[in-house]
Protein backbone atom coordinates (compact mmCIF):
# COMPACT_ATOMS: atom_id res chain seq x y z
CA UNK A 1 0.51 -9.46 -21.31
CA UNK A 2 -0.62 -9.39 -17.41
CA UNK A 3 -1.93 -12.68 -16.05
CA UNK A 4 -3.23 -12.94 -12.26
CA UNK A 5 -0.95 -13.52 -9.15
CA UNK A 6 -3.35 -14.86 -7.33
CA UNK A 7 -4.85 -18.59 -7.87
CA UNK A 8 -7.41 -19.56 -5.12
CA UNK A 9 -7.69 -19.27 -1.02
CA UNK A 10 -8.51 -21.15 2.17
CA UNK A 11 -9.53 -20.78 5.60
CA UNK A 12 -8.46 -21.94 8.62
CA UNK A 13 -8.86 -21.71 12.55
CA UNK A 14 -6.55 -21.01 15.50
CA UNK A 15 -6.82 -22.28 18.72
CA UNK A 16 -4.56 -20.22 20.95
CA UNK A 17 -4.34 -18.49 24.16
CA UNK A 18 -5.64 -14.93 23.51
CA UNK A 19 -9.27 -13.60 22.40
CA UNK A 20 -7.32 -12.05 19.28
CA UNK A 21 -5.57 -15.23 18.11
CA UNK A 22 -8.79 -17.32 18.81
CA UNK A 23 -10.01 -15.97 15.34
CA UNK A 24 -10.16 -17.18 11.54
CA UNK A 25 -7.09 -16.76 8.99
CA UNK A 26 -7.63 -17.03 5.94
CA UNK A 27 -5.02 -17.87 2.73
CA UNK A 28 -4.66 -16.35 -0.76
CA UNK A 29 -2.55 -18.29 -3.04
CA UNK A 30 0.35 -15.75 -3.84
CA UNK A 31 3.88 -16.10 -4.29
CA UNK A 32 6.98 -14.61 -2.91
CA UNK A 33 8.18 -13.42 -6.03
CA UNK A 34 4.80 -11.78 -6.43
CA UNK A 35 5.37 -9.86 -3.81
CA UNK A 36 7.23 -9.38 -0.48
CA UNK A 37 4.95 -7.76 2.12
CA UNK A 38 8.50 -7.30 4.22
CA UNK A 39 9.46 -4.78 1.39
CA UNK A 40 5.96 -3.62 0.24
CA UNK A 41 4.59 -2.30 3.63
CA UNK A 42 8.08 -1.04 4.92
CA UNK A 43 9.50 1.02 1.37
CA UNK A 44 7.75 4.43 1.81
CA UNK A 45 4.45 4.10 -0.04
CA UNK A 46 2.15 3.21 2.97
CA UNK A 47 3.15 3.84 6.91
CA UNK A 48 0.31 2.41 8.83
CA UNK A 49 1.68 -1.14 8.62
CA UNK A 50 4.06 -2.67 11.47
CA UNK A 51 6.00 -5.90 11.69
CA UNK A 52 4.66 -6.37 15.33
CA UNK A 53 5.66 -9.61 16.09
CA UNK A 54 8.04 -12.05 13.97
CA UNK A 55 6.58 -12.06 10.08
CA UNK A 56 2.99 -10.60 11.01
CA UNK A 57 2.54 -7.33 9.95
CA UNK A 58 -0.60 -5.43 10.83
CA UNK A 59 -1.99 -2.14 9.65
CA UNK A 60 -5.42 -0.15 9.44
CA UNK A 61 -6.69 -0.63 5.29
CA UNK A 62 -10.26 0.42 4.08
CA UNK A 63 -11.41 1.23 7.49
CA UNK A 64 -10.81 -2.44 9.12
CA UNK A 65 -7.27 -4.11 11.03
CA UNK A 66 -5.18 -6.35 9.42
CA UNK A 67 -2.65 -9.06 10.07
CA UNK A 68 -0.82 -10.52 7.45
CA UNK A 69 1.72 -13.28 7.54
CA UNK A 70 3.58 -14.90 4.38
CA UNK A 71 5.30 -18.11 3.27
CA UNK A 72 6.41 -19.19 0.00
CA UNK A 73 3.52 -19.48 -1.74
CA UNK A 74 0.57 -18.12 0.77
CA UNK A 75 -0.50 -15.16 2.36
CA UNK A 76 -2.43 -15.01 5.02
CA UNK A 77 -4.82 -12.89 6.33
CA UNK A 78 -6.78 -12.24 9.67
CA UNK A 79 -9.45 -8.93 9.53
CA UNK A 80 -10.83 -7.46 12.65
CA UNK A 81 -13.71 -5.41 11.52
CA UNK A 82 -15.74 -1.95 13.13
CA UNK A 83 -18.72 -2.45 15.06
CA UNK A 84 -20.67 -0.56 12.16
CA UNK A 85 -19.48 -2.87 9.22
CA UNK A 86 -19.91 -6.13 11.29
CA UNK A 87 -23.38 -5.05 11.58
CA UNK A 88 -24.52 -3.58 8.63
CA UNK A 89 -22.47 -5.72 6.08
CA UNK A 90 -19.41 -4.95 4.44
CA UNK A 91 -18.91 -1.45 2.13
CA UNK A 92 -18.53 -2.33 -1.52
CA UNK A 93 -15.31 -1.12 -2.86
CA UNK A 94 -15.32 1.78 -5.01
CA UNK A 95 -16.22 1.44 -8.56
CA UNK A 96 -14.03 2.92 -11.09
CA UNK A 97 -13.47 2.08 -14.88
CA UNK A 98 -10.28 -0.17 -13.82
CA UNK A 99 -12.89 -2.73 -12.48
CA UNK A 100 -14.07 -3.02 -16.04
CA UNK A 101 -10.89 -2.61 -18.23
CA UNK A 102 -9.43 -5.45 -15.53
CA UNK A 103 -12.55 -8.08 -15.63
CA UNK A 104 -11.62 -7.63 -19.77
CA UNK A 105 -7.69 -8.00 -19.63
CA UNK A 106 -8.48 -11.18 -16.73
CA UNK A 107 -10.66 -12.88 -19.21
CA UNK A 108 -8.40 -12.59 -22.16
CA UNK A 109 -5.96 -14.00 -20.21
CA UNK A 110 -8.12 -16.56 -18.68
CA UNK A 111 -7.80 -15.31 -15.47
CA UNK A 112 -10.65 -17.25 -13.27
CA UNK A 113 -12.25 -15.41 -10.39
CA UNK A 114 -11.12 -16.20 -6.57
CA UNK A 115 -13.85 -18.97 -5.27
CA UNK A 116 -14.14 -19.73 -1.81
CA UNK A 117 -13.09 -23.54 -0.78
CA UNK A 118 -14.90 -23.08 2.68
CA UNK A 119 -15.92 -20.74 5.37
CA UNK A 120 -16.31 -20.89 9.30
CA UNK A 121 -17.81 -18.34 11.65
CA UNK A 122 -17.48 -16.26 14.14
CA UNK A 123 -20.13 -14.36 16.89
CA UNK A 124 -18.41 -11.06 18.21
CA UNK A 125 -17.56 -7.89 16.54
CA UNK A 126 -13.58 -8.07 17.81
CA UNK A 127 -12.56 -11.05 15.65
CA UNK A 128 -12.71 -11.59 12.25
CA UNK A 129 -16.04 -11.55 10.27
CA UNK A 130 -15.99 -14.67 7.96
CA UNK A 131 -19.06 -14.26 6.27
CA UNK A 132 -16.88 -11.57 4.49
CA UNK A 133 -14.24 -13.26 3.86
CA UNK A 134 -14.80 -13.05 -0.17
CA UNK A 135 -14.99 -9.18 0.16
CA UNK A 136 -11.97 -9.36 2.41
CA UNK A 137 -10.07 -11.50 -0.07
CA UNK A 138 -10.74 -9.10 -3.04
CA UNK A 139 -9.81 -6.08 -0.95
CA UNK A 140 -6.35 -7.36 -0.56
CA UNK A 141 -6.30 -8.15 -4.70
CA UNK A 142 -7.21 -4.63 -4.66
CA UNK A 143 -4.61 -3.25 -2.69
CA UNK A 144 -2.04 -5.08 -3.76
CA UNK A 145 -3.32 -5.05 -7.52
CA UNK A 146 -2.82 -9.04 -7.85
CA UNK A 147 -4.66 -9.10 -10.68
CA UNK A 148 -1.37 -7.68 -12.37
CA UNK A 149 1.27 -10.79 -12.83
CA UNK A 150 4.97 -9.45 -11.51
CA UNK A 151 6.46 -11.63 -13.42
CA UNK A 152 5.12 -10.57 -16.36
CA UNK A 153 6.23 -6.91 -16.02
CA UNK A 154 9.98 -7.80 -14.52
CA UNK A 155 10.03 -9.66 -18.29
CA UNK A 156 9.05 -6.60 -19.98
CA UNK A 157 11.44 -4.30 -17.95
CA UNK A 158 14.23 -6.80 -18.52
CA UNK A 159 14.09 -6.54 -22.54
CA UNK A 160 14.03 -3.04 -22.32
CA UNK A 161 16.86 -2.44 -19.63
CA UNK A 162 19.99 -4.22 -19.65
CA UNK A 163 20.74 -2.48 -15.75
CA UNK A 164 17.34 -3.70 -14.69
CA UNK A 165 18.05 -7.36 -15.81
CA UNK A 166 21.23 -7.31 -13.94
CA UNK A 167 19.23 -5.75 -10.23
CA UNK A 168 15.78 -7.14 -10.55
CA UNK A 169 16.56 -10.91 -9.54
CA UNK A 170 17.79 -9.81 -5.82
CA UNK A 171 14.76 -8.24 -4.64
CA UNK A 172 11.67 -10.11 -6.56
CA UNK A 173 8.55 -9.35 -5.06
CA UNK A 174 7.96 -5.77 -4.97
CA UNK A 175 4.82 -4.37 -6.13
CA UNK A 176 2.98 -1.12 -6.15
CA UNK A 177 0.14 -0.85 -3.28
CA UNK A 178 -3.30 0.40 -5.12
CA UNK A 179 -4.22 2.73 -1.68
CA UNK A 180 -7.16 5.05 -0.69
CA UNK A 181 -6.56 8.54 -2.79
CA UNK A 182 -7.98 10.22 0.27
CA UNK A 183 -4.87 8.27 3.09
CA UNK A 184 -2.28 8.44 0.59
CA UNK A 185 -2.88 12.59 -0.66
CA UNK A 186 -2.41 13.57 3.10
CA UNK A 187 0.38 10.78 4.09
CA UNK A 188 2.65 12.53 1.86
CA UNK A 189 1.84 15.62 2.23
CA UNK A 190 3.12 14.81 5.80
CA UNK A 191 5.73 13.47 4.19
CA UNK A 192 7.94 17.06 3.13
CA UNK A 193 10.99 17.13 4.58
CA UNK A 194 10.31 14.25 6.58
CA UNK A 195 11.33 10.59 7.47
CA UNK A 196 9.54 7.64 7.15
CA UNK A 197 9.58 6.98 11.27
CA UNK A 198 8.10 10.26 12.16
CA UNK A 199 5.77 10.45 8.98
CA UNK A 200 4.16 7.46 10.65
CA UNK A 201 3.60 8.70 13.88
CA UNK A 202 2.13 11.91 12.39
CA UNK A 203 -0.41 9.75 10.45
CA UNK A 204 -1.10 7.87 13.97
CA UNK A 205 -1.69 11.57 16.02
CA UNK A 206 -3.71 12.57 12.78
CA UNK A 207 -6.53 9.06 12.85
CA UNK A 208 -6.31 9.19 16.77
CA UNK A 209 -7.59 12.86 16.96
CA UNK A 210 -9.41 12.90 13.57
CA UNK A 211 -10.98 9.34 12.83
CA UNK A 212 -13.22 6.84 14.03
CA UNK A 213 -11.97 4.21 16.81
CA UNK A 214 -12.19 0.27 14.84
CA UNK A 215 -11.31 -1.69 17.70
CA UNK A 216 -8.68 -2.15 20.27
CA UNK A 217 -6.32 -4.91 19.47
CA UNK A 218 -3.35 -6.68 22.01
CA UNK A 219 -4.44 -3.30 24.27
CA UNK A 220 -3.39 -0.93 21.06
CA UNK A 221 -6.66 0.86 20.13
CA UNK A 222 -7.26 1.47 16.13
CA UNK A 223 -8.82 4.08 14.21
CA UNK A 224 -9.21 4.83 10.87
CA UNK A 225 -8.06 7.45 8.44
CA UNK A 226 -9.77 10.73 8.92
CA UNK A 227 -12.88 11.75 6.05
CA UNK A 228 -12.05 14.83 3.79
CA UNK A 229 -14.94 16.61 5.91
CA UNK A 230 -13.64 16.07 8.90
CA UNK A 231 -9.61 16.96 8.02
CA UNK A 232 -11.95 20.64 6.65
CA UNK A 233 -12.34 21.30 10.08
CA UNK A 234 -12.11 24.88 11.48
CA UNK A 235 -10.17 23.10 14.35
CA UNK A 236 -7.69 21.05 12.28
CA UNK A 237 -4.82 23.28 11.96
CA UNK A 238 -4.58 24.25 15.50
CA UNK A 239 -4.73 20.81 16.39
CA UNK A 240 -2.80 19.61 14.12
CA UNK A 241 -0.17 22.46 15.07
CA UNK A 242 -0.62 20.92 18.51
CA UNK A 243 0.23 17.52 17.33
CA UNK A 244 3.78 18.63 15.87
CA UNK A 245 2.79 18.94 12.05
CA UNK A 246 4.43 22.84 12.19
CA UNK A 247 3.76 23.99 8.45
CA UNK A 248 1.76 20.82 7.06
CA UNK A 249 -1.06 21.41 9.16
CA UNK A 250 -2.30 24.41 7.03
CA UNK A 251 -1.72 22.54 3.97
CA UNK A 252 -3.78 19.81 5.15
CA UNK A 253 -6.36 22.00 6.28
CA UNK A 254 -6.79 24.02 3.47
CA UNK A 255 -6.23 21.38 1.17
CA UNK A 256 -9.38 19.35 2.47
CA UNK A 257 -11.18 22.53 2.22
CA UNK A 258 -10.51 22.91 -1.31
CA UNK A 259 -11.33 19.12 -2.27
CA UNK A 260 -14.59 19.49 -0.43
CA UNK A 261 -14.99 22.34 -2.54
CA UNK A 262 -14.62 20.23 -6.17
CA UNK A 263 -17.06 17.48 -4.49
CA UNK A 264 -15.20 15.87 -1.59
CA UNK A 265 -14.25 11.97 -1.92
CA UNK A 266 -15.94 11.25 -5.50
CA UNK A 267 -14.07 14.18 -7.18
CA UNK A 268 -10.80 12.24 -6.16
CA UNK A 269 -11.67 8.74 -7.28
CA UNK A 270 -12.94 10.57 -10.99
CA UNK A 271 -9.23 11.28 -11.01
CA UNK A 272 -8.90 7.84 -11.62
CA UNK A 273 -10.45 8.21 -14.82
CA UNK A 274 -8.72 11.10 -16.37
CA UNK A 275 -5.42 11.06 -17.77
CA UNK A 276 -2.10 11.34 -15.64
CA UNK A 277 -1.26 14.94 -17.06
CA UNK A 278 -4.89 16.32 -16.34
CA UNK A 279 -4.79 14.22 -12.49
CA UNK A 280 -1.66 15.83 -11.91
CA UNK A 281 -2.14 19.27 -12.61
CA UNK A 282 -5.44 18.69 -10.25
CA UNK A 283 -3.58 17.44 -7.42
CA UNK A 284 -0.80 20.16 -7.55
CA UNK A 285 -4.00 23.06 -7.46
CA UNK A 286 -4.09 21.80 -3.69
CA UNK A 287 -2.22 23.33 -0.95
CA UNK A 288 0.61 21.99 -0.10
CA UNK A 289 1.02 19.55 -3.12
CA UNK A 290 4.13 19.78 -5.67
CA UNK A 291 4.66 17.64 -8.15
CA UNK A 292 6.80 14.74 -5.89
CA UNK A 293 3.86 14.55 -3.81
CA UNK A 294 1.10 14.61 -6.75
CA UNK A 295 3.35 11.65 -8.45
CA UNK A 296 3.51 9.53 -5.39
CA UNK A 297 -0.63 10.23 -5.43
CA UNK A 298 -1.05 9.45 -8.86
CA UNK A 299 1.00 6.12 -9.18
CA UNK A 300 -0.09 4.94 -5.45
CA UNK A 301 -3.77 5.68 -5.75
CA UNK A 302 -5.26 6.95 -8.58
CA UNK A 303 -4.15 4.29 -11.06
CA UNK A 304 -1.26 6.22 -13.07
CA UNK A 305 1.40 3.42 -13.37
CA UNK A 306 3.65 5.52 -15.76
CA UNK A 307 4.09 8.34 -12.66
CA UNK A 308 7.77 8.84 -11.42
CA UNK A 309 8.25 10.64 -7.78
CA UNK A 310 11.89 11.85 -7.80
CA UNK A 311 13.13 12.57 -4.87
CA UNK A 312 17.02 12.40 -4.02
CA UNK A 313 17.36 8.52 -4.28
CA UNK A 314 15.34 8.59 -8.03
CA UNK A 315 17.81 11.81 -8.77
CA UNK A 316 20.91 9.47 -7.61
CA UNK A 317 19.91 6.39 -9.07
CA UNK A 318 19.19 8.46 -12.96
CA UNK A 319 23.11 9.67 -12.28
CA UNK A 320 24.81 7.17 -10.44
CA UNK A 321 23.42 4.21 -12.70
CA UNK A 322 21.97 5.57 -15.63
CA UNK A 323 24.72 8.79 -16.29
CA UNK A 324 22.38 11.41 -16.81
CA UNK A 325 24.30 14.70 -16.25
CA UNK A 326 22.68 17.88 -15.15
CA UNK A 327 23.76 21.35 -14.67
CA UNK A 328 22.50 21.69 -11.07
CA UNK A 329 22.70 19.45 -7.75
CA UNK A 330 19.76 20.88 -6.91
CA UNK A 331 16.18 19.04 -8.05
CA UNK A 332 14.58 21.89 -10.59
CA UNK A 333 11.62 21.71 -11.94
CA UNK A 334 13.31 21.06 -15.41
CA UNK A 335 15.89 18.03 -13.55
CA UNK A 336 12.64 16.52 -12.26
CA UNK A 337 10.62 16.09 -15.90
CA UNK A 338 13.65 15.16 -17.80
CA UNK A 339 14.35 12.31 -15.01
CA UNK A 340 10.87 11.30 -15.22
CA UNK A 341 10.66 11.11 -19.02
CA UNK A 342 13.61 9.14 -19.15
CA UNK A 343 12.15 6.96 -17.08
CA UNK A 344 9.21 6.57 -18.68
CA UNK A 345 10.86 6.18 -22.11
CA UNK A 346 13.04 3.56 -21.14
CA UNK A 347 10.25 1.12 -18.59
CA UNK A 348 7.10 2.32 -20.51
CA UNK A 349 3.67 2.36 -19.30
CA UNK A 350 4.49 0.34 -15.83
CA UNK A 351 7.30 2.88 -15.34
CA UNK A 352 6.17 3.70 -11.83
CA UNK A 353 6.68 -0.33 -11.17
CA UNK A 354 9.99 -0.39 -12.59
CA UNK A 355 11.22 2.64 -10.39
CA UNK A 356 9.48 0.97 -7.02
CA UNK A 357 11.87 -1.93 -7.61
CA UNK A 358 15.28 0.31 -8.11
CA UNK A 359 13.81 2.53 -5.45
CA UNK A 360 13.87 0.00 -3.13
CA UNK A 361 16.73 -1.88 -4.00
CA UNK A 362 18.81 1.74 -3.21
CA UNK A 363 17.44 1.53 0.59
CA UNK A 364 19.76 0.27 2.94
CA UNK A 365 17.36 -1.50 4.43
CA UNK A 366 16.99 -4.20 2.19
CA UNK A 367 20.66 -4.16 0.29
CA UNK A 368 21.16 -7.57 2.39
CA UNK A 369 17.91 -9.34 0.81
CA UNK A 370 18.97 -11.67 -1.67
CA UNK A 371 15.13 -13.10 -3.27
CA UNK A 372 16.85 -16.56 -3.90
CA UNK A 373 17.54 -17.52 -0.64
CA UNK A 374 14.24 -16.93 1.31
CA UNK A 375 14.05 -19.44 4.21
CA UNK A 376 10.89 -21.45 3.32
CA UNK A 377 7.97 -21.61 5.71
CA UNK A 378 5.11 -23.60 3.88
CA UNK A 379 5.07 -26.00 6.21
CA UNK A 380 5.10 -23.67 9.16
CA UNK A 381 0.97 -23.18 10.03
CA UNK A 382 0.40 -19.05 10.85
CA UNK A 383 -0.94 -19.84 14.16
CA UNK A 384 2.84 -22.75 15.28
CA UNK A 385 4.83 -19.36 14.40
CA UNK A 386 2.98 -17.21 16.50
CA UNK A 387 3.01 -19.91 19.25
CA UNK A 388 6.37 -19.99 18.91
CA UNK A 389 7.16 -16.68 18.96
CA UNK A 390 5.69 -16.16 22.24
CA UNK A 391 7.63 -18.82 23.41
CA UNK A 392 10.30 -17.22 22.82
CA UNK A 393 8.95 -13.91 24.09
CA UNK A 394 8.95 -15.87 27.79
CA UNK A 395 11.95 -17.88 27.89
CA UNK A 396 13.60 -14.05 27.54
């Protein structure tokens, strides 16, 4: 039922002007309609990614930088890496049961593993690592959860929902990110009564004060997400206070303090092994944590594709376009289950996939994206559009 997205990669070298462009890219075989890192990295489920020049997008993910770039049927990558992985190799990523149940779905499908066509190298510790470059390559299957085929679930959601089949073919692409529990539990519980803009900047206060410096990148210095340990700080809610977070900073305090508590980090990836009733009552023992916020945890990190955050765009869309009626504007606890069962009745087990795509779709943002009529850039090499964008940066 769910093939691979991904098919093979391939490395290649810049030769530009600065010490950060004079580094390795590397290429994963992935297609558009895959996914759209335009919509993925700027729809509300991660906000430490920024389109920083034209088409290259780079954010902080599992403790190293990232660029990423896309054309048709590529995307590429470039990883700037900590002094402290660089030199004592590359973390493993977690192991959970998924690994397993996915290496069994991959090989009934025939699903081949990524191979490595050819590698390069590199000396210092603030450009890319390429002797990684396998790890790096499965991180980003990870995080974007390639190993599930798009297409294969759009066909599913299309049989099932008539209003689905008529929306899904002018945004293709969009996918659900697979994200660190502990980053994604504390970016939304930033997120209350928030926007998307300052939610980011929050996050950015929060690594600078909290986390470990990676590296300093085009004269922006990078750190990464704070540990559970640290955010249990008897100084983090006065800081935090400090830094503008007004009533969040106690819940992140104490809600660090209580996961430390349970066992710290490996309590929340065990989540990801327990069903999404159990994780969710967990999550929503925490501080701070309702059941929006314990959703967007459970389908974003902890592996519980059938979750459904509503929020007032989920609530609109279940009226506007699906005519269920309610007896109060307001977002009850009873509105909020009967929207999500719906949901999950009518999409089935992906329904947290299903509701990403109508989610986004409902965004102003990207109303004016129309899938079919993507400009192609295959034959456009990463390192002629960055060229070319500086170019144009001068003429100006």
């Amino acid at each position: 039922m769910l093939g691979c997205a991904y098919r093979w990669i391939r490395f290649t070298r810049l030769t530009t002007m600065s010490v950060s462009e004079r580094s390795t890219w590397s290429s994963l075989r992935c297609d558009k309609s895959e996914l759209r890192i335009d919509i993925v990295l700027d729809c509300g489920q991660s906000f430490r990614w920024r389109e920083k020049s034209s088409g290259i997008w780079t954010g902080v993910m599992k403790g190293r930088v990232w660029r990423l770039s896309q054309t048709d049927h590529e995307l590429s990558y470039q990883v700037f890496e900590p002094k402290t992985i660089a030199e004592n190799g590359v973390q493993r990523l977690k192991s959970t049961g998924r690994r397993a149940r996915l290496s069994k779905t991959n090989k009934a499908l025939g699903c081949q593993p990524l191979e490595i066509e050819s590698k390069t190298s590199s000396g210092s510790s603030e450009i890319p690592v390429d002797e990684t470059m396998s790890t790096h390559a499965n991180i980003l299957k990870d995080y974007f959860q390639l190993d599930i085929s798009l297409e294969s679930l759009y066909e599913q959601f299309c049989e099932r929902d008539p209003l689905f089949r008529e929306k899904a073919n002018h945004l293709k692409g969009v996918r659900l990110l697979r994200q660190d529990p502990v980053e994604t539990l504390f970016s939304f519980i930033c997120s209350s009564n928030n926007n998307i803009t300052r939610i980011s900047g929050m996050i950015e206060r929060m690594c600078q004060h909290f986390g470990e410096k990676i590296t300093q990148l085009d004269g922006i210095d990078y750190y990464s997400f704070p540990s559970i340990e640290r955010l249990a700080g008897d100084d983090v809610e006065q800081t935090l206070q400090g830094l503008g977070f007004g009533y969040r900073a106690r819940y992140i305090a104490e809600s660090a303090r209580q996961i430390v508590s349970k066992g710290g980090l490996q309590h929340l990836y065990e989540l990801r092994d327990t069903d999404y009733a159990a994780t969710k009552a967990s999550l929503m023992e925490l501080h701070g944590v309702g059941a929006k916020v314990a959703d967007c945890v459970c389908l974003m990190s902890l592996d519980k594709m059938e979750a459904i955050p509503v929020d007032t765009h989920v609530k609109q869309i279940a009226e506007r376009d699906y005519s269920l009626h309610f007896a109060t504007k307001s977002c009850t606890d009873a509105v909020y289950n009967k929207i999500g069962d719906f949901f999950r009745n009518l999409w089935g087990t992906h329904a947290g996939w299903a509701q990403c795509v109508l989610f986004a779709l409902d965004l102003k943002k990207f109303t004016e994206i129309n899938s079919s009529k993507i400009p192609s850039t295959d034959n456009v090499p990463v390192e002629t559009r960055i060229i070319k964008k500086r170019k144009r940066k001068l003429s100006k």
